[in-house]
PDB file of N, CA and C in Angstrom:
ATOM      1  N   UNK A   1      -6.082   7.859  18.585  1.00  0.00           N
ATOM      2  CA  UNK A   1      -7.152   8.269  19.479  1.00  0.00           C
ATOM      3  C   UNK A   1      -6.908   7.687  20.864  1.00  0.00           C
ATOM      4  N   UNK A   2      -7.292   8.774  21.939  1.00  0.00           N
ATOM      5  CA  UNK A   2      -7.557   7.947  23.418  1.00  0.00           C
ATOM      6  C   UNK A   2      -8.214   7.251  23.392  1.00  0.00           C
ATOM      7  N   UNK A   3      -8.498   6.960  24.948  1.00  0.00           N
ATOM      8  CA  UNK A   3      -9.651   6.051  25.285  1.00  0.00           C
ATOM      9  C   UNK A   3     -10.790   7.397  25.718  1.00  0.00           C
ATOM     10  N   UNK A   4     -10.797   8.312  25.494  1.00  0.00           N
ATOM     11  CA  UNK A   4     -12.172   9.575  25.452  1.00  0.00           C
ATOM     12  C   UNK A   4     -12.680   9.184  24.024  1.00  0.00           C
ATOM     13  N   UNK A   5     -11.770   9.127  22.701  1.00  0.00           N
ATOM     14  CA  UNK A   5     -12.027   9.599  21.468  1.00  0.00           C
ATOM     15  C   UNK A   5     -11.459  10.651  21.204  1.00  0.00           C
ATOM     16  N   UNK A   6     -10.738  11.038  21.310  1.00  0.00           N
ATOM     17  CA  UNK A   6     -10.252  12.322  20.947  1.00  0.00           C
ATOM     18  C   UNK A   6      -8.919  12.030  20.003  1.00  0.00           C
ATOM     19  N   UNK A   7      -8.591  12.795  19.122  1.00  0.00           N
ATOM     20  CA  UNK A   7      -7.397  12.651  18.213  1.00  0.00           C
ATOM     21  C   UNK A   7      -6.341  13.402  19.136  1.00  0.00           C
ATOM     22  N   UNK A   8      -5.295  12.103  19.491  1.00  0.00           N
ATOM     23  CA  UNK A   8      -4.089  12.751  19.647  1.00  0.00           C
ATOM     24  C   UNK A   8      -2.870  12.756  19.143  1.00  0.00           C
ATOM     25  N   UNK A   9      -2.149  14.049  18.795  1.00  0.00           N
ATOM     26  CA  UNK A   9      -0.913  13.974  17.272  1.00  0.00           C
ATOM     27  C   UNK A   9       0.316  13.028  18.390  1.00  0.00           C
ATOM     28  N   UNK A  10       1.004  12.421  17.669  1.00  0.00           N
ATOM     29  CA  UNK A  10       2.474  11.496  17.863  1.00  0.00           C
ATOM     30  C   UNK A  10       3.616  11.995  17.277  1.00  0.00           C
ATOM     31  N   UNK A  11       4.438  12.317  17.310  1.00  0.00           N
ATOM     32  CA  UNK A  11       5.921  12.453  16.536  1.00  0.00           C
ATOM     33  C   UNK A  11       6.541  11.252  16.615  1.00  0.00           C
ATOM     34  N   UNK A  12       6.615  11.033  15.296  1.00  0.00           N
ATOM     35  CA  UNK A  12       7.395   9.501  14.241  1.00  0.00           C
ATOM     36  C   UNK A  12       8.311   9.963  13.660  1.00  0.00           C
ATOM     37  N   UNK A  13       9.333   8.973  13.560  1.00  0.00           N
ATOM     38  CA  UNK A  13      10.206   9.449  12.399  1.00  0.00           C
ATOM     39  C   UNK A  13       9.577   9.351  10.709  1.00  0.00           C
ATOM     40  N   UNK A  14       9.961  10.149  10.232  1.00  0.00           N
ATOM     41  CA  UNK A  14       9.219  10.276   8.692  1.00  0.00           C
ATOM     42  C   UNK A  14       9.472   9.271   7.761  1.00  0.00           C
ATOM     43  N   UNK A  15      10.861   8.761   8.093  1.00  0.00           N
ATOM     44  CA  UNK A  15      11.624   7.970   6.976  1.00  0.00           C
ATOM     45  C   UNK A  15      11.125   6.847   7.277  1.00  0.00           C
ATOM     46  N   UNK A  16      10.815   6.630   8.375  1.00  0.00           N
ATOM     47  CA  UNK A  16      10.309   4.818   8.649  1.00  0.00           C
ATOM     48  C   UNK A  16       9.348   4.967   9.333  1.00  0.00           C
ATOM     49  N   UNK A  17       7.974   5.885   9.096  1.00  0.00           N
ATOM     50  CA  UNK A  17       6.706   5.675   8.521  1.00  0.00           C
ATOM     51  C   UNK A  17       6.559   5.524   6.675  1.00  0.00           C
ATOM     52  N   UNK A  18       7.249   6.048   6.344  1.00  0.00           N
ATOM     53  CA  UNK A  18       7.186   6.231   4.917  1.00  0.00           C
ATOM     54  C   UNK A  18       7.700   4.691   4.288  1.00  0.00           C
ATOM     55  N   UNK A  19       8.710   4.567   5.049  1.00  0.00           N
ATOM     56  CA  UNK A  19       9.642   3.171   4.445  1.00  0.00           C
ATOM     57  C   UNK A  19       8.206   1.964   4.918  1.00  0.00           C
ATOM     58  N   UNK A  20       7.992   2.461   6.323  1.00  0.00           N
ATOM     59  CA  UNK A  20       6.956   1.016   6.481  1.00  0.00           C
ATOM     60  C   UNK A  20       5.481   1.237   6.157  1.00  0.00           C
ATOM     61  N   UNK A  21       4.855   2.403   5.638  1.00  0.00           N
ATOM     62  CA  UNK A  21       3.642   1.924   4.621  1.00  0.00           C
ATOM     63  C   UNK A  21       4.051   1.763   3.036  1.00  0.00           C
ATOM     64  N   UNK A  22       5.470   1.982   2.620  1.00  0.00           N
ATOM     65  CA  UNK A  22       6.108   1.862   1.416  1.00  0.00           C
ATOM     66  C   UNK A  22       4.897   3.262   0.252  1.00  0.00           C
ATOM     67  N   UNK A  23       5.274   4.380   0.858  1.00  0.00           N
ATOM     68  CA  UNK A  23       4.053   5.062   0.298  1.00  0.00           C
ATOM     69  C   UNK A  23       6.300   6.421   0.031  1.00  0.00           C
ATOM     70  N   UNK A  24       5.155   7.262  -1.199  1.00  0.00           N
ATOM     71  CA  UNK A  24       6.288   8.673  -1.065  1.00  0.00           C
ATOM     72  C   UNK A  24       5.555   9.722   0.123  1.00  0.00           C
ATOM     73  N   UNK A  25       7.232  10.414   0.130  1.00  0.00           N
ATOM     74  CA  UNK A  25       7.097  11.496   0.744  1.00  0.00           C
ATOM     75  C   UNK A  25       5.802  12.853   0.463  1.00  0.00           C
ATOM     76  N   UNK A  26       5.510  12.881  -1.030  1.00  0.00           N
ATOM     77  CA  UNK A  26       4.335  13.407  -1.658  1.00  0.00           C
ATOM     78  C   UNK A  26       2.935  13.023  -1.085  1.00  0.00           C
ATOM     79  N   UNK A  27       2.733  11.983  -0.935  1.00  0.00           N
ATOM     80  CA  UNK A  27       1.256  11.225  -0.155  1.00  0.00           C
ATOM     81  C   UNK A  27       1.653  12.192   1.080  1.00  0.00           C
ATOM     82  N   UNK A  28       2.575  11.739   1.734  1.00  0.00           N
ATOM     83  CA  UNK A  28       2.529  11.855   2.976  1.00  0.00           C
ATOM     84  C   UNK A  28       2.274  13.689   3.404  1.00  0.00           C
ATOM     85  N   UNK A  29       2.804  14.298   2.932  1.00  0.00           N
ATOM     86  CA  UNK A  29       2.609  16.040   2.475  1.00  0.00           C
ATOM     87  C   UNK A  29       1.593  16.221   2.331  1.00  0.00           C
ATOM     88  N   UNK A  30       0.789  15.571   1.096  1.00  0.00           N
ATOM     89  CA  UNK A  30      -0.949  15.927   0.802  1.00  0.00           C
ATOM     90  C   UNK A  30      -1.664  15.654   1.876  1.00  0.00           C
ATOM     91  N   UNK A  31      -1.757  14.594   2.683  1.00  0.00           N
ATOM     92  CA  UNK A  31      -2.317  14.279   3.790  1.00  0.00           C
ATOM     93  C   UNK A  31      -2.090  15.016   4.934  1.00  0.00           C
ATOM     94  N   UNK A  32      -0.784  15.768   5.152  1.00  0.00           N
ATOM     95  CA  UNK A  32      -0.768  17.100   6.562  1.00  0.00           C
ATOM     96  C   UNK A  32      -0.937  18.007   6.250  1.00  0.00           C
ATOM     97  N   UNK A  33      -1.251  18.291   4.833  1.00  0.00           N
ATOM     98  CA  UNK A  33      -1.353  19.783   4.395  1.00  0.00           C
ATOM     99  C   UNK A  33      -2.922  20.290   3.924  1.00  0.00           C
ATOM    100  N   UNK A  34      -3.976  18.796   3.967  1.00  0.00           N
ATOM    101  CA  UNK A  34      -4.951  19.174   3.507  1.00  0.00           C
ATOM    102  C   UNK A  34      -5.807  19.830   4.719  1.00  0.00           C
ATOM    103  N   UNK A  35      -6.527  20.785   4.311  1.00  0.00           N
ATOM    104  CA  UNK A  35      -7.417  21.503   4.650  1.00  0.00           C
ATOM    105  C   UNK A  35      -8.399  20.781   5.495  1.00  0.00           C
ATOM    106  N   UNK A  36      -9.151  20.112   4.573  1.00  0.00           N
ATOM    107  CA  UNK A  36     -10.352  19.118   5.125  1.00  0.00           C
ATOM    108  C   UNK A  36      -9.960  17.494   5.008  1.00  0.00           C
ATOM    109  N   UNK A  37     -10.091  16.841   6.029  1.00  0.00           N
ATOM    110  CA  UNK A  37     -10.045  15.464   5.207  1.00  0.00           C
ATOM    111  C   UNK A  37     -11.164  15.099   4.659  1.00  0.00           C
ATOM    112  N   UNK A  38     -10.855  13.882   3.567  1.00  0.00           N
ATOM    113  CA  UNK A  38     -11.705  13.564   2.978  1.00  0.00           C
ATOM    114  C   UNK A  38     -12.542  12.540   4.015  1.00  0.00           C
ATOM    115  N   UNK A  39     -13.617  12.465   3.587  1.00  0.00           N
ATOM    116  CA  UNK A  39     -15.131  11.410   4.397  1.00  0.00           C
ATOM    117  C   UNK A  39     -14.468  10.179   3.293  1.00  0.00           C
ATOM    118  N   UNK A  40     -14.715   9.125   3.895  1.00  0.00           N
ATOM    119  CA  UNK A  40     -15.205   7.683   3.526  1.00  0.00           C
ATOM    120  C   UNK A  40     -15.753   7.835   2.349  1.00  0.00           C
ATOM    121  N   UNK A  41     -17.163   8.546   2.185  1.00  0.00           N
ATOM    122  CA  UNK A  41     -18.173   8.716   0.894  1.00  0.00           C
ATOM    123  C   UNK A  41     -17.365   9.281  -0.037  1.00  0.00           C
ATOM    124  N   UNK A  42     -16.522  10.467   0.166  1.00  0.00           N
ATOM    125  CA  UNK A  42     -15.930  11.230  -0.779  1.00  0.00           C
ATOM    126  C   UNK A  42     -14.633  10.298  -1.302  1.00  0.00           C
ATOM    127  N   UNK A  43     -14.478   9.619  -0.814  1.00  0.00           N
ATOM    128  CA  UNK A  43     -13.279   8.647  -1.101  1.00  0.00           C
ATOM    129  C   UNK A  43     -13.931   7.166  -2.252  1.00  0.00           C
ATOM    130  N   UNK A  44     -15.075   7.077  -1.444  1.00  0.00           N
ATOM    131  CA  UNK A  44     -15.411   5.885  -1.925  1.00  0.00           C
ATOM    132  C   UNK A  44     -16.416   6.393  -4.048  1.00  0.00           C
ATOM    133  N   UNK A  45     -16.826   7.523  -4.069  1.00  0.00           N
ATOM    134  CA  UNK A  45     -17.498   8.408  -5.011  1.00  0.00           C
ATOM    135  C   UNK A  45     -16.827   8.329  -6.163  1.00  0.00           C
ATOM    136  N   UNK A  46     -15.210   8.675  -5.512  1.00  0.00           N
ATOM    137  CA  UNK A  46     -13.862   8.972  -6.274  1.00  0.00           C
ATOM    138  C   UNK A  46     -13.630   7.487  -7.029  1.00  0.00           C
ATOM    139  N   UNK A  47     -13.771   6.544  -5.973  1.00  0.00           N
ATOM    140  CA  UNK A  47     -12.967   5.625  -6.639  1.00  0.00           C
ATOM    141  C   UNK A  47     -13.947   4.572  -7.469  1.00  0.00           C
ATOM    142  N   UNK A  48     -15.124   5.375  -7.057  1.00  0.00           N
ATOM    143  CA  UNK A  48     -16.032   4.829  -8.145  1.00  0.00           C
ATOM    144  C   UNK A  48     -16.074   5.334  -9.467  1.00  0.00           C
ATOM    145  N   UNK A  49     -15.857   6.560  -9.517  1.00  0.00           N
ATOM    146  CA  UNK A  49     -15.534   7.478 -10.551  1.00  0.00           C
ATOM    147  C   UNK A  49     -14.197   6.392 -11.579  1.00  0.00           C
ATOM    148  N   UNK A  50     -13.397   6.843 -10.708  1.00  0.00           N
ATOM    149  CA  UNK A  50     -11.788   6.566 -11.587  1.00  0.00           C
ATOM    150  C   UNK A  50     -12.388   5.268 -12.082  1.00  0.00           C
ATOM    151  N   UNK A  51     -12.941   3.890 -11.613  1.00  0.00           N
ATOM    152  CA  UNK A  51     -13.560   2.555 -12.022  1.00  0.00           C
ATOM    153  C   UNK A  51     -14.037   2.866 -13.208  1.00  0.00           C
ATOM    154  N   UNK A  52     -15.117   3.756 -13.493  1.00  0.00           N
ATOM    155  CA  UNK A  52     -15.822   4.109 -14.962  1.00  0.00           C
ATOM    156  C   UNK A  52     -15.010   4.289 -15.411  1.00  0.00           C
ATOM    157  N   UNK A  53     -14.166   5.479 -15.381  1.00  0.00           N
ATOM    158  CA  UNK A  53     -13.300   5.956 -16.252  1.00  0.00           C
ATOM    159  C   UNK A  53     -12.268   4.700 -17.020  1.00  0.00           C
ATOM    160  N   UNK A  54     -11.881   3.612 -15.977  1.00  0.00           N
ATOM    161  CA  UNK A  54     -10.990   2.762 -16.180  1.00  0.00           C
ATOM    162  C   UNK A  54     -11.623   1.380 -17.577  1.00  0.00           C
ATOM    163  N   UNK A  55     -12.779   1.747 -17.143  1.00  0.00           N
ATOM    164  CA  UNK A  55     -13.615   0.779 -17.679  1.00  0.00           C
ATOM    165  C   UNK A  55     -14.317   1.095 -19.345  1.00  0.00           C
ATOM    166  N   UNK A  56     -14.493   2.356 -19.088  1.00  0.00           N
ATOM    167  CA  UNK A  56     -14.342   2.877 -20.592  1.00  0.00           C
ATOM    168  C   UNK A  56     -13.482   3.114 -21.484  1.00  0.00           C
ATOM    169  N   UNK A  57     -12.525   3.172 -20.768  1.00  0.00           N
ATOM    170  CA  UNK A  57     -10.692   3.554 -21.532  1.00  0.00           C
ATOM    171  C   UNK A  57     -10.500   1.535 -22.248  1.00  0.00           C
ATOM    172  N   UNK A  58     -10.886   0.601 -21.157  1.00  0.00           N
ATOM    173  CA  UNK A  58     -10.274  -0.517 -22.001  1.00  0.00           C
ATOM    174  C   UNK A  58     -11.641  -0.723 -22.928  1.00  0.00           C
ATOM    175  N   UNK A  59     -12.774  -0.361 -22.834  1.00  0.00           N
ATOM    176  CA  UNK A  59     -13.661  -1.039 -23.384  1.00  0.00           C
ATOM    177  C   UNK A  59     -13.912   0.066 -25.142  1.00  0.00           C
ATOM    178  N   UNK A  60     -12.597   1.043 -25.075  1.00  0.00           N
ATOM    179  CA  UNK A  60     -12.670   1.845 -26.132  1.00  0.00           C
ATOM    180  C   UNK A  60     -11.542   1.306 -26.946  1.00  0.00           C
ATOM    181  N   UNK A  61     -10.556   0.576 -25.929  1.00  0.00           N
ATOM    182  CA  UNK A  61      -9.119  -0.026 -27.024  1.00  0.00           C
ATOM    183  C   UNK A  61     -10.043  -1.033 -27.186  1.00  0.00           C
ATOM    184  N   UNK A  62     -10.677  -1.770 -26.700  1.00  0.00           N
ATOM    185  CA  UNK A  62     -11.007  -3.233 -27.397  1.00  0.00           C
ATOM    186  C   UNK A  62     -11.577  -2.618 -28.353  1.00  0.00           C
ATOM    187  N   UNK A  63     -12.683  -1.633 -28.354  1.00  0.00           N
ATOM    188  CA  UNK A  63     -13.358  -1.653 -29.848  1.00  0.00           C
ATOM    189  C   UNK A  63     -12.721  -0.957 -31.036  1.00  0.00           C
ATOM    190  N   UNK A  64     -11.326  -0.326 -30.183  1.00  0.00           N
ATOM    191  CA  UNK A  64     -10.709   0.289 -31.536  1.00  0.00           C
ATOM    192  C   UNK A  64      -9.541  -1.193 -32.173  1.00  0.00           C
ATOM    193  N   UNK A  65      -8.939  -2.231 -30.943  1.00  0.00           N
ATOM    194  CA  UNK A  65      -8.611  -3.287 -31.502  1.00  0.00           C
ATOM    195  C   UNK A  65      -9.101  -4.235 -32.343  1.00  0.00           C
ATOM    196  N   UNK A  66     -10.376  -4.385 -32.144  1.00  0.00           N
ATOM    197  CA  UNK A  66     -11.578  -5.354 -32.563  1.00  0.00           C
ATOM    198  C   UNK A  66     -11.982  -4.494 -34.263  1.00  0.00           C
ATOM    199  N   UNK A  67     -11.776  -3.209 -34.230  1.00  0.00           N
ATOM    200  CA  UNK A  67     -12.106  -2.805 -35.722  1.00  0.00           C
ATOM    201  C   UNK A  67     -11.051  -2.597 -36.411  1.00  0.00           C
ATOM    202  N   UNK A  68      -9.688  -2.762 -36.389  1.00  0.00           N
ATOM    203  CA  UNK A  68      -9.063  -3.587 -37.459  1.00  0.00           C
ATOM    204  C   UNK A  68      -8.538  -4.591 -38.118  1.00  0.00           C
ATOM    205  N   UNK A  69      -8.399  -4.518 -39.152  1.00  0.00           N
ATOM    206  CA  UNK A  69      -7.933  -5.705 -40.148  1.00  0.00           C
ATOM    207  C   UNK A  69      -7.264  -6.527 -39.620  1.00  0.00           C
ATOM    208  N   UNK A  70      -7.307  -7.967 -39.552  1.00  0.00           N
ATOM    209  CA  UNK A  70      -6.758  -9.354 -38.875  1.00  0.00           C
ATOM    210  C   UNK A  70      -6.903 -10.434 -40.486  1.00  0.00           C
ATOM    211  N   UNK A  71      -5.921 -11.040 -39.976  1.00  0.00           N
ATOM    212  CA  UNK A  71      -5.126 -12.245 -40.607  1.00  0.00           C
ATOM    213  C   UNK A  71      -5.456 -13.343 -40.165  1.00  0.00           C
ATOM    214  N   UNK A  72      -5.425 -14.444 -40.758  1.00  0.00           N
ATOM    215  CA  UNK A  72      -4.926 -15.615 -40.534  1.00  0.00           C
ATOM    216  C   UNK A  72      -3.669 -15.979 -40.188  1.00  0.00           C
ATOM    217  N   UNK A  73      -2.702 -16.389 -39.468  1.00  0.00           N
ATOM    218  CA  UNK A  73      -1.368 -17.409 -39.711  1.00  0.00           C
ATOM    219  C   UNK A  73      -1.298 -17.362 -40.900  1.00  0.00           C
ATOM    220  N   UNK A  74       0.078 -17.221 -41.161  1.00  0.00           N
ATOM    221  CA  UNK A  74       0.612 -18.194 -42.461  1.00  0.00           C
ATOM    222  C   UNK A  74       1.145 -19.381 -42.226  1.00  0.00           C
ATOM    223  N   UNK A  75       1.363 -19.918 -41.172  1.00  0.00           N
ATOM    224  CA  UNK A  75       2.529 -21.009 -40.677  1.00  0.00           C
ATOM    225  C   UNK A  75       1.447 -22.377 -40.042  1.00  0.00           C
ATOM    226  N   UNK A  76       0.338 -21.840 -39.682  1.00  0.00           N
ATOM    227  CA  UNK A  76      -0.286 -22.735 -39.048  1.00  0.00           C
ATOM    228  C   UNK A  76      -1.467 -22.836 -39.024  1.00  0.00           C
ATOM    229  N   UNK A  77      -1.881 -22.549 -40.029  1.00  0.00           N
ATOM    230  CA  UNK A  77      -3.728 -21.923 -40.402  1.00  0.00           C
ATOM    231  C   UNK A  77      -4.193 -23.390 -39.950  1.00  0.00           C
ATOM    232  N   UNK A  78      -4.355 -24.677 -40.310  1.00  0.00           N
ATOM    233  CA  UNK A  78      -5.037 -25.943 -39.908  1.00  0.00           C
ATOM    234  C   UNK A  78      -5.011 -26.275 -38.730  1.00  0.00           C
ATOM    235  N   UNK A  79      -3.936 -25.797 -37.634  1.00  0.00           N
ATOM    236  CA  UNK A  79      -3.614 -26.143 -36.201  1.00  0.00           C
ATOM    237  C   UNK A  79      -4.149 -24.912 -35.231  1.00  0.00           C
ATOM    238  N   UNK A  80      -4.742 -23.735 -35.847  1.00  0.00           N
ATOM    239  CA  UNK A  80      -4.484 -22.369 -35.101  1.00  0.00           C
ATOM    240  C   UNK A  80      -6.167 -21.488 -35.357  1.00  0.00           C
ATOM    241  N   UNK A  81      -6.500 -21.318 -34.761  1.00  0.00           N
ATOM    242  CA  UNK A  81      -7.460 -20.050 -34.945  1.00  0.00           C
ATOM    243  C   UNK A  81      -7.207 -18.802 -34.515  1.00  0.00           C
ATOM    244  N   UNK A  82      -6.048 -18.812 -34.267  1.00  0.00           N
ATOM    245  CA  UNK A  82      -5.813 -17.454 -34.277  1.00  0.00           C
ATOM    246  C   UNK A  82      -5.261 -16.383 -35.207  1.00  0.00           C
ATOM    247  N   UNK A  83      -6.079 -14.948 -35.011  1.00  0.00           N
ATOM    248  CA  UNK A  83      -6.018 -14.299 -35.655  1.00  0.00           C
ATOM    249  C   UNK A  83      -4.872 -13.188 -35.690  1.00  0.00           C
ATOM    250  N   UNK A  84      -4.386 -12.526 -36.297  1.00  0.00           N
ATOM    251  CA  UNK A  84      -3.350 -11.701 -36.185  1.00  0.00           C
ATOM    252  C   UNK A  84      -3.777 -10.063 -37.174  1.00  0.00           C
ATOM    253  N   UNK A  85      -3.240  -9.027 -36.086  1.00  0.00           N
ATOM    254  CA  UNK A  85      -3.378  -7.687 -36.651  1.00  0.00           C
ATOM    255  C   UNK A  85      -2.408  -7.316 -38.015  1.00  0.00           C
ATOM    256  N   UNK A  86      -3.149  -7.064 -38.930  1.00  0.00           N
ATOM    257  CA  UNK A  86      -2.870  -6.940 -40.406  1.00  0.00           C
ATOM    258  C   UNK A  86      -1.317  -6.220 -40.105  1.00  0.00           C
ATOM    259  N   UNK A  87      -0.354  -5.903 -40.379  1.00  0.00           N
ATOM    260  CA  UNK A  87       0.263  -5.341 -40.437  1.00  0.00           C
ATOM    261  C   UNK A  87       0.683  -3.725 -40.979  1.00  0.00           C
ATOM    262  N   UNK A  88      -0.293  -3.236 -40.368  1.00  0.00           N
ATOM    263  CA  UNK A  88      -0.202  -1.500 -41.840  1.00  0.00           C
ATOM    264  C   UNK A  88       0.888  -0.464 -40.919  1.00  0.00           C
ATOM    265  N   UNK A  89       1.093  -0.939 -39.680  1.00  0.00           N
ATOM    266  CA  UNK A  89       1.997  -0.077 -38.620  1.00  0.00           C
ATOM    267  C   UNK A  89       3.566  -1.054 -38.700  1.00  0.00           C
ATOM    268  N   UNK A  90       4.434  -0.067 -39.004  1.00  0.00           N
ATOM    269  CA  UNK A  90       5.985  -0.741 -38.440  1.00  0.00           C
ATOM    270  C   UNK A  90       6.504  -0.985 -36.916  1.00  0.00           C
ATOM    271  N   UNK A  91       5.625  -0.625 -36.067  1.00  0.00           N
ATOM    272  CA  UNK A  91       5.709  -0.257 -34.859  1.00  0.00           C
ATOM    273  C   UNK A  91       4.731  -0.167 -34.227  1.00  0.00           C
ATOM    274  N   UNK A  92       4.712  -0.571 -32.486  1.00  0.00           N
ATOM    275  CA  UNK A  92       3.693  -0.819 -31.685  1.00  0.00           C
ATOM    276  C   UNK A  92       3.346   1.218 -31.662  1.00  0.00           C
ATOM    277  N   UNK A  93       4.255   2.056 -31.300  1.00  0.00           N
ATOM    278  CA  UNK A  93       3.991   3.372 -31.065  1.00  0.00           C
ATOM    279  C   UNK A  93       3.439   4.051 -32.174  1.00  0.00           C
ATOM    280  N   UNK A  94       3.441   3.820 -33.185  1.00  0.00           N
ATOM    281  CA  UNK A  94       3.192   4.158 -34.582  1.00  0.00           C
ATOM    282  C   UNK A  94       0.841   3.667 -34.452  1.00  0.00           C
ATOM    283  N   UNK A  95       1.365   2.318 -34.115  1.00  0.00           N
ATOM    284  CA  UNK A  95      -0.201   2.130 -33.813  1.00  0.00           C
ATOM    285  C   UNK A  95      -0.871   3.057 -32.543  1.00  0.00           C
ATOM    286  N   UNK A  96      -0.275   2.595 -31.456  1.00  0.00           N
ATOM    287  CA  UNK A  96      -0.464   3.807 -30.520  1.00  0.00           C
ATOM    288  C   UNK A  96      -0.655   5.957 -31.097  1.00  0.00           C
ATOM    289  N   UNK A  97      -0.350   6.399 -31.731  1.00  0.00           N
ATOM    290  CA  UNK A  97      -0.286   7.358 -32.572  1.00  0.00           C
ATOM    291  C   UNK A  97      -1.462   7.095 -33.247  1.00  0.00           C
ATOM    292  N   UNK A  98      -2.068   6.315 -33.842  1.00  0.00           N
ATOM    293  CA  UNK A  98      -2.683   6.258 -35.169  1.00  0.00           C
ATOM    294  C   UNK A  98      -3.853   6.382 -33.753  1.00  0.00           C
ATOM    295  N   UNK A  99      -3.901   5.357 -32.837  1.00  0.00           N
ATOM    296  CA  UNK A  99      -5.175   4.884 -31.930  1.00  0.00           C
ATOM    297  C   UNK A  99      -5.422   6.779 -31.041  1.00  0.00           C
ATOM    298  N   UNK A 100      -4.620   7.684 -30.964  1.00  0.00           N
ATOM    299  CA  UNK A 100      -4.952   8.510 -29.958  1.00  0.00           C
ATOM    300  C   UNK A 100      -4.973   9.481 -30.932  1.00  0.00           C
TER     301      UNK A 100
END
């Protein structure tokens, strides 16, 4: 912007705007190609949004972690309270599979 207020465009090189906000070439496209920019509110709505979303996604693995079967140690039950997931999966992806 001037000193009126007014938006005035600059020609930059692309590669080192891109290199120095460390952002892709993709951001940078969506942002000259959009139509409308987004408001502050519409930005801030969004990222309140994605927050819920983020917040229900872990608070659905904890309760799907928290409802299965756990162990004791075998090695250190008198020194340890910790608990360990029963073993019924050979594999972390196998549990992942079973969880989705």
């Amino acid at each position: 912007m001037n000193e009126n207020g007014d938006d005035v465009k600059k020609r930059v090189c692309r590669n080192m705007f891109i290199n120095t906000l460390s952002i892709g070439e993709k951001t940078v496209r969506s942002w000259t190609l959009s139509d409308q920019p987004s408001t502050s509110l519409e930005n801030e709505d969004h990222q309140a949004q994605i927050r819920r979303q983020k917040s229900n996604m872990v608070k659905n693995v904890e309760e799907f972690l928290n409802s299965l079967p756990k162990v004791e140690s075998h090695y250190c039950q008198a020194s340890s309270n910790k608990l360990y997931v029963e073993p019924l999966w050979s594999s972390l992806r196998e549990m992942y599979r079973f969880y989705k």
